[in-house]
Protein backbone atom coordinates (compact mmCIF):
# COMPACT_ATOMS: atom_id res chain seq x y z
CA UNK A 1 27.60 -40.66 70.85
CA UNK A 2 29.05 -39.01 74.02
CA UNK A 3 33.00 -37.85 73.30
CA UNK A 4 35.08 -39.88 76.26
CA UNK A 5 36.89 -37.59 78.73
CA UNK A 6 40.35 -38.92 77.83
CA UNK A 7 39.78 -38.50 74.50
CA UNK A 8 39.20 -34.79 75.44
CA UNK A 9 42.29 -34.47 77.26
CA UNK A 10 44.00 -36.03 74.71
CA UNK A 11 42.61 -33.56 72.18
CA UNK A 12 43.45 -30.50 74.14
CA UNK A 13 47.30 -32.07 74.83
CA UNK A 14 47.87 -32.45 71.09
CA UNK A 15 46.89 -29.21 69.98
CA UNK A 16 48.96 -27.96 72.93
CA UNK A 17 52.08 -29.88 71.12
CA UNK A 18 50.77 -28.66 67.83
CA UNK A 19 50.66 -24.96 69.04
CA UNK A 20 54.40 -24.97 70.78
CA UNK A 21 56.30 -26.48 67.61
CA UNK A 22 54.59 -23.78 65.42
CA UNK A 23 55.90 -21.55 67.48
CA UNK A 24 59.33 -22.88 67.83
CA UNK A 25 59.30 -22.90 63.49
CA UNK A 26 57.77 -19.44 63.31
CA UNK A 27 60.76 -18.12 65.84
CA UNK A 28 63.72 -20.06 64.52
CA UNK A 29 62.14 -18.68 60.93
CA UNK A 30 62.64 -15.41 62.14
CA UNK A 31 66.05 -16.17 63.70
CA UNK A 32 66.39 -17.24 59.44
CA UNK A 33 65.93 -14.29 58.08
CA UNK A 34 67.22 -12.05 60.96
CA UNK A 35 70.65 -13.87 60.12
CA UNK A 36 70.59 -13.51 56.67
CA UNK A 37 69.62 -9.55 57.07
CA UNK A 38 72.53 -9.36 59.16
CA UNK A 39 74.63 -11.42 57.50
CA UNK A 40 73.52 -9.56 53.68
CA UNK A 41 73.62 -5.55 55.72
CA UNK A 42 77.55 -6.88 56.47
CA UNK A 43 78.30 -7.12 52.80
CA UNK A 44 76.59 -3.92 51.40
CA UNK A 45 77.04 -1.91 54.60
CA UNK A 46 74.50 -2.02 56.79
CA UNK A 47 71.67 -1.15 54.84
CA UNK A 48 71.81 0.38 51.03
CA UNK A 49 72.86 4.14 50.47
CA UNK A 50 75.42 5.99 51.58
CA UNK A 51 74.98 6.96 55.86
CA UNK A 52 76.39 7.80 58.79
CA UNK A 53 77.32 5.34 61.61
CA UNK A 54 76.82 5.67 64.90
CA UNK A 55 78.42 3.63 67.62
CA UNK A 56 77.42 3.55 70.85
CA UNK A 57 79.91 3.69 73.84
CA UNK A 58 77.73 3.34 76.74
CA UNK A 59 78.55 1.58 80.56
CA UNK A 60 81.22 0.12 81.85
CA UNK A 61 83.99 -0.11 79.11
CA UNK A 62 85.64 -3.53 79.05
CA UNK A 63 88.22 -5.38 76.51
CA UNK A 64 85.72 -6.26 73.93
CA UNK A 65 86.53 -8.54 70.61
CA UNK A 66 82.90 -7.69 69.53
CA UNK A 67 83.64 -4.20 69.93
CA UNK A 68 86.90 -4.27 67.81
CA UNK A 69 85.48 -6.46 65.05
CA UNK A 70 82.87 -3.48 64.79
CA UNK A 71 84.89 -0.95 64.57
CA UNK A 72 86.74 -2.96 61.69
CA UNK A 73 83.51 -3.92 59.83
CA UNK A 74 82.51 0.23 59.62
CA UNK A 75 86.13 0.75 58.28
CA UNK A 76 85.33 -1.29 55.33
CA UNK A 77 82.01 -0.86 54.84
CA UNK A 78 81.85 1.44 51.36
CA UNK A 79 78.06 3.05 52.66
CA UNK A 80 79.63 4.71 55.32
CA UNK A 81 80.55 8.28 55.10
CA UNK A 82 81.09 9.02 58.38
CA UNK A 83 81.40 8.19 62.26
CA UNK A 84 79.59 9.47 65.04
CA UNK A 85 80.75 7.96 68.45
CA UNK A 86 77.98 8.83 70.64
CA UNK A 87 79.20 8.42 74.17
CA UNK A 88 77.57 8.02 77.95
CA UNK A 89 80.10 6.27 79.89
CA UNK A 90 81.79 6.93 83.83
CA UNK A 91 84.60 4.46 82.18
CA UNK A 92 85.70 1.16 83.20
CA UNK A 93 89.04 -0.77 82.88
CA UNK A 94 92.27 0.89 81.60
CA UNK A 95 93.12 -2.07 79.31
CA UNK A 96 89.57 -2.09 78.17
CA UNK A 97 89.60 2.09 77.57
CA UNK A 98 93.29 1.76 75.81
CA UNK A 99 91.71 -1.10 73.31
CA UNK A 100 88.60 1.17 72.37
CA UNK A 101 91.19 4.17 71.70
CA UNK A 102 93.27 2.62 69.54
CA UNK A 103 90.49 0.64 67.70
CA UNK A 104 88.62 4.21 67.18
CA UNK A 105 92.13 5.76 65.88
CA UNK A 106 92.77 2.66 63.70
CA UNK A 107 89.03 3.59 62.45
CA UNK A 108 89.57 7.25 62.51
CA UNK A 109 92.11 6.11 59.19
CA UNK A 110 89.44 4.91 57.22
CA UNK A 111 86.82 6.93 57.88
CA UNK A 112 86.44 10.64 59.92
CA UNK A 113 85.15 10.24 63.02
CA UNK A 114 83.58 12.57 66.05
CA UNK A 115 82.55 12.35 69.43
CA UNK A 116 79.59 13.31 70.76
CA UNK A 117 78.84 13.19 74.77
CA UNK A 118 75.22 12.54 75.04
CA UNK A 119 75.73 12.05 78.71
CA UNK A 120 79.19 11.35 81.01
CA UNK A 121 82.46 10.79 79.25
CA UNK A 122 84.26 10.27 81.77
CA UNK A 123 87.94 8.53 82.54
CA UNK A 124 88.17 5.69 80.16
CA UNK A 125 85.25 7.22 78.62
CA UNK A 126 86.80 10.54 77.83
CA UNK A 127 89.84 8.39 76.41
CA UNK A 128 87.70 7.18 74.09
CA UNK A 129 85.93 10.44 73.28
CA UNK A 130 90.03 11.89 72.53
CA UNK A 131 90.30 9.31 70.13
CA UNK A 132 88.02 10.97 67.79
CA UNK A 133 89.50 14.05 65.77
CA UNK A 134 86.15 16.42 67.33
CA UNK A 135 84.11 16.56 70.55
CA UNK A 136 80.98 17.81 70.89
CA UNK A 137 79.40 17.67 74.01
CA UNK A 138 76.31 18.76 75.87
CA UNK A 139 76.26 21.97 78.05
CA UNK A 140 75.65 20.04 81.12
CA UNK A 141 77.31 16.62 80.26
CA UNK A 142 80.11 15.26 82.24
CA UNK A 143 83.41 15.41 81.03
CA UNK A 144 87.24 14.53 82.33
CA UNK A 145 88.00 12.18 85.53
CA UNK A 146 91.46 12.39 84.48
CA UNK A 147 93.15 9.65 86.29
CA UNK A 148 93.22 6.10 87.69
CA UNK A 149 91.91 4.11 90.68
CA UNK A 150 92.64 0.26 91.97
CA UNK A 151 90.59 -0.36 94.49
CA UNK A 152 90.78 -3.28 96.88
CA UNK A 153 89.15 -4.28 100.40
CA UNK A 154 90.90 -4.87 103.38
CA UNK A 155 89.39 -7.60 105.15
CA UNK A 156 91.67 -8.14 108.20
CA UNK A 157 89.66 -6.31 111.10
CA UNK A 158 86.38 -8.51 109.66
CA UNK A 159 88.38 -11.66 109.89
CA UNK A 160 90.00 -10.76 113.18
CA UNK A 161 87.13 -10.26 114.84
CA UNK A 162 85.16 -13.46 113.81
CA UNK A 163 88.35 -15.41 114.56
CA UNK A 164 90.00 -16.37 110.96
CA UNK A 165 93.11 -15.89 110.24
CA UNK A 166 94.93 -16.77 106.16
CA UNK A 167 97.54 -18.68 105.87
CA UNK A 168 99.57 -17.79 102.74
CA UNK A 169 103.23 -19.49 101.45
CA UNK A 170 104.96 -17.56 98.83
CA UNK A 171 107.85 -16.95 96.63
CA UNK A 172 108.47 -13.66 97.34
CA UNK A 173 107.18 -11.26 100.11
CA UNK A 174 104.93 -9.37 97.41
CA UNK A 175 103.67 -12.23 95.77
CA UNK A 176 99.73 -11.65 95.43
CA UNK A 177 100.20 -8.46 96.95
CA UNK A 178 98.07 -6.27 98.14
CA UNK A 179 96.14 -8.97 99.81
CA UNK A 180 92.57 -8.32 100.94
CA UNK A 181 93.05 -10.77 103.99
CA UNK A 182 95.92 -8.82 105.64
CA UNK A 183 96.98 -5.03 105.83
CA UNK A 184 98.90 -3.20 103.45
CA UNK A 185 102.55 -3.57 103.73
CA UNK A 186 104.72 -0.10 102.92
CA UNK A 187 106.26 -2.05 100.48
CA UNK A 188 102.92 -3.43 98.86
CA UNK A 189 101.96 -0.05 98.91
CA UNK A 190 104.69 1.11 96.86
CA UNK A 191 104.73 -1.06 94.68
CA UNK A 192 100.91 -0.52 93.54
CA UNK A 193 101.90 3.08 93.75
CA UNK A 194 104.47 2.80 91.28
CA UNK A 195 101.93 1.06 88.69
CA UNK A 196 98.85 3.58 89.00
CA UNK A 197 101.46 6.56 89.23
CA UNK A 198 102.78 5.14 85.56
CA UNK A 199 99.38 4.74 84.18
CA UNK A 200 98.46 8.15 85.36
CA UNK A 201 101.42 9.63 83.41
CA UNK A 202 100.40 7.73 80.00
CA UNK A 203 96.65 8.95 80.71
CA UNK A 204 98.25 12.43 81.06
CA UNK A 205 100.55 11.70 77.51
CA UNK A 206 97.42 10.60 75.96
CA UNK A 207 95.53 14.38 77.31
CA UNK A 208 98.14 16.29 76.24
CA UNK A 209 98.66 15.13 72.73
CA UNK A 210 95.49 14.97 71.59
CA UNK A 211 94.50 17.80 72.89
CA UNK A 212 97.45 20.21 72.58
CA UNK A 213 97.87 21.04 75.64
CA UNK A 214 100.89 22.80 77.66
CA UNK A 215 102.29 21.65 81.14
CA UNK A 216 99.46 24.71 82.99
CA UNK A 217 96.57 23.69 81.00
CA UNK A 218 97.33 19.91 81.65
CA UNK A 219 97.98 20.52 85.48
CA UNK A 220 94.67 22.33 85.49
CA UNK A 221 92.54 19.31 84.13
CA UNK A 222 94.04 16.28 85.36
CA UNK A 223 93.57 16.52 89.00
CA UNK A 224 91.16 13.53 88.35
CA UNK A 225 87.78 16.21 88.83
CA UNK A 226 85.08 16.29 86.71
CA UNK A 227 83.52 18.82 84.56
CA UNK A 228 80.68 19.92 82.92
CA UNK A 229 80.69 20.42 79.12
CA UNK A 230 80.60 23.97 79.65
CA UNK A 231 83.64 23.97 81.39
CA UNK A 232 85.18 21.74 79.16
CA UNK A 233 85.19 24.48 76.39
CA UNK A 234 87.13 27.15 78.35
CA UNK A 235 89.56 23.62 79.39
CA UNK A 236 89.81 22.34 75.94
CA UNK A 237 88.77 18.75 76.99
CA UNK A 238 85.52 19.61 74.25
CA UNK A 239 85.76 21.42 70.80
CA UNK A 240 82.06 22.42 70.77
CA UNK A 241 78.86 22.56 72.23
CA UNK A 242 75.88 21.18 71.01
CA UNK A 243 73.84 18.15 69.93
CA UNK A 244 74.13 15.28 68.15
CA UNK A 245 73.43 17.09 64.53
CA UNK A 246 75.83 19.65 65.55
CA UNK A 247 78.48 16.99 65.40
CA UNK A 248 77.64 15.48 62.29
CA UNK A 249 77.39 19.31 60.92
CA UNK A 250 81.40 19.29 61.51
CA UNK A 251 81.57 16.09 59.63
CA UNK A 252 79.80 17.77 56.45
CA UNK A 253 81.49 21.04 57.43
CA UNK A 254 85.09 20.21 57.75
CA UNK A 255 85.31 16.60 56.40
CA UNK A 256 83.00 16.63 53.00
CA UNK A 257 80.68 14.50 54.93
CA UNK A 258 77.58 15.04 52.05
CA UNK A 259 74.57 16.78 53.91
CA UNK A 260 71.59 15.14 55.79
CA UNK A 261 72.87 11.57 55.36
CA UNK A 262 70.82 9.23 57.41
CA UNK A 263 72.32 8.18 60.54
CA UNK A 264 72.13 4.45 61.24
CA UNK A 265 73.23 2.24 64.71
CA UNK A 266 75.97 0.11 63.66
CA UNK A 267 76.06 -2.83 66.95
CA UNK A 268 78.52 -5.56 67.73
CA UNK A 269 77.69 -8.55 66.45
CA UNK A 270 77.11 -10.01 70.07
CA UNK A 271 73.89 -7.35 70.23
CA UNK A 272 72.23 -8.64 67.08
CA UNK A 273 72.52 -11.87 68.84
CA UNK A 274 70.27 -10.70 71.62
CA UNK A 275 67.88 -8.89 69.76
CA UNK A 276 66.96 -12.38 68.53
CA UNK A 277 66.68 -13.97 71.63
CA UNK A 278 64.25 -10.52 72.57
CA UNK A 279 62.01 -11.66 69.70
CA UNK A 280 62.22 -15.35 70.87
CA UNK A 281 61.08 -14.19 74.50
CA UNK A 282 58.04 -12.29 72.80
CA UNK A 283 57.02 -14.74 71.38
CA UNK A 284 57.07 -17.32 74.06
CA UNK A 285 55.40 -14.98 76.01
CA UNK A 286 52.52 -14.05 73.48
CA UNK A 287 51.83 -17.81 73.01
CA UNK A 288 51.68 -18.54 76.90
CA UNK A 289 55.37 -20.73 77.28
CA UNK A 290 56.18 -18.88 80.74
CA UNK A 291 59.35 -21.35 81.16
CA UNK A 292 60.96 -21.21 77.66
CA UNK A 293 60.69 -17.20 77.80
CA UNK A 294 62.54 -17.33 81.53
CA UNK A 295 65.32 -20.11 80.21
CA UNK A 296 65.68 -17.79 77.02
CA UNK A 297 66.05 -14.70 79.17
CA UNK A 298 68.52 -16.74 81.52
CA UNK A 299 70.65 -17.78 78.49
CA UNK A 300 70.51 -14.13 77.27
CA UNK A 301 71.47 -12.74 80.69
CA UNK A 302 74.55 -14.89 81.03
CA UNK A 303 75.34 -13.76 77.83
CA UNK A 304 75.92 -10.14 79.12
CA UNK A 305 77.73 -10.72 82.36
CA UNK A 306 80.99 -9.27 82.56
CA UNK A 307 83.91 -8.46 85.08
CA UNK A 308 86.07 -5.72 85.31
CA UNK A 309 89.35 -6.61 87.10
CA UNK A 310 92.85 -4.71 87.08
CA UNK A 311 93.12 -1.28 86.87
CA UNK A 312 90.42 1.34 86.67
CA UNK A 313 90.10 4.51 84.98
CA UNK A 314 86.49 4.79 86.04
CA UNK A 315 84.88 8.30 87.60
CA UNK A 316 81.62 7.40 90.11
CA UNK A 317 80.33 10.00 92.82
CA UNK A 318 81.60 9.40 96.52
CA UNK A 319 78.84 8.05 98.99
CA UNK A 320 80.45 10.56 101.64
């Protein structure tokens, strides 16, 4: 008896349904046990057996809960021996670089902690590498940036010339000030002046108590230059050169660290998140579901967006 077209069609759309929920259960099964891993690796420490962390500082450094609630779960964890912040960063905010400081020296009371600059630590980045009680860095890593930018556009000429002109009523004349839609005042000037010029002098505090330095050797570093690692020897803005092992050798060497502990990547929370979504998007993609892989890497994306506003302490070549 001949099988009916539609009955064909219907066939093939079934096992099409069929196909899409098992993949849907075998992913959120894997979300499962992902979950409980994470969930179970919080309570003994990220894995059994005693280890050394490593955090990553890399990007644009931001105000971060995730980051902070990391920071406090390594404190506590009883596997971890140790802390290696490994760092490759041009900085970002100075809110967002003073938050990661004092969440590393809240850390650095629980457990000993060092820095080492796979990379740049630069600005808000190099705050963060101070904040450890050891750098090492790389021969030819980037190091210092000592000082801080706010940035803004003026606008005016642009708006002159294609005929639009702000209106603006306030309260006082610098109210919202500087404004991108008119020029400068002196007096807006100032006044933004007087607010880097006293975050420049608590960036300099910060240099020269943890890293011992006198009025001549802080002059000499804090012109807002960078350096390379090399440099930052003979500068004392690094302790050491060397790799990563040579920075957990200090641990071992100067804080009883025990010798050839594994090292393990301790994320924020916030990171595990995405790696699930990553295996979600495999999957979708393996079994042929083009659109739920793009939504899923949508949702993931707007997971990640951030903004960095306010003051920077942020080091990035000129374009001139």
């Amino acid at each position: 008896m001949p099988i009916d077209a539609e009955a064909i069609a219907d066939r093939r759309r079934l096992r099409r349904k069929i196909t899409f929920w098992r993949v849907v259960g075998v992913l959120a099964l894997i979300a499962a046990v992902l979950a409980l891993g994470y969930s179970a690796s919080d309570r003994v420490g990220f894995g059994a057996g005693s280890h050394v962390a490593r955090i990553s500082v890399d990007g644009l450094i931001t105000g971060s809960q995730r980051m902070a609630d990391l920071m406090e779960r390594v404190g506590k964890a009883p596997s971890v021996a140790g802390v290696v912040i490994s760092i490759n960063s041009p900085g970002g905010t100075t809110t967002g670089s003073e938050e990661l400081f004092r969440n590393i020296r809240r850390l650095a009371e629980k457990k000993p902690v060092v820095a080492f600059v796979d990379g740049t630590a630069a600005s808000g980045a190099y705050i963060t590498a101070m904040a450890t009680d050891h750098i090492v860095a790389r021969e030819t890593s980037i190091v210092g940036s000592i000082g801080v930018l706010f940035q803004y556009p003026d606008l005016s000429g642009l708006l002159g010339h294609v005929g639009v002109k702000v209106e603006a009523i306030k309260s006082a004349p610098l109210k919202a000030e500087p404004n991108p839609f008119t020029p400068t005042s002196p007096e807006a000037r100032a006044a933004v002046a007087a607010v880097v010029s006293d975050t420049y002098d608590w960036f300099k505090r910060l240099v020269r108590e943890r890293r011992r330095m006198s009025d001549a050797e802080l002059a000499a570093v804090s012109t807002g230059q960078v350096f390379s690692g090399h440099q930052g020897v003979a500068l004392k803005l690094v302790d050491a050169l060397g790799t990563e092992r040579d920075a957990i050798a200090w641990l071992e060497r100067e804080k009883g660290v025990r010798s050839n502990l594994p090292v393990r990547d301790w994320k924020p929370r916030g990171d595990r998140d995405l790696s699930i979504f990553a295996l979600a998007v495999a999957g979708a993609d393996l079994m042929g579901f083009e659109s739920l892989a793009d939504a899923l890497r949508r949702s993931a994306s707007g997971m990640e967006a951030a903004r960095l506003d306010g003051l920077l302490a942020v080091w990035h070549p000129s374009e001139k």
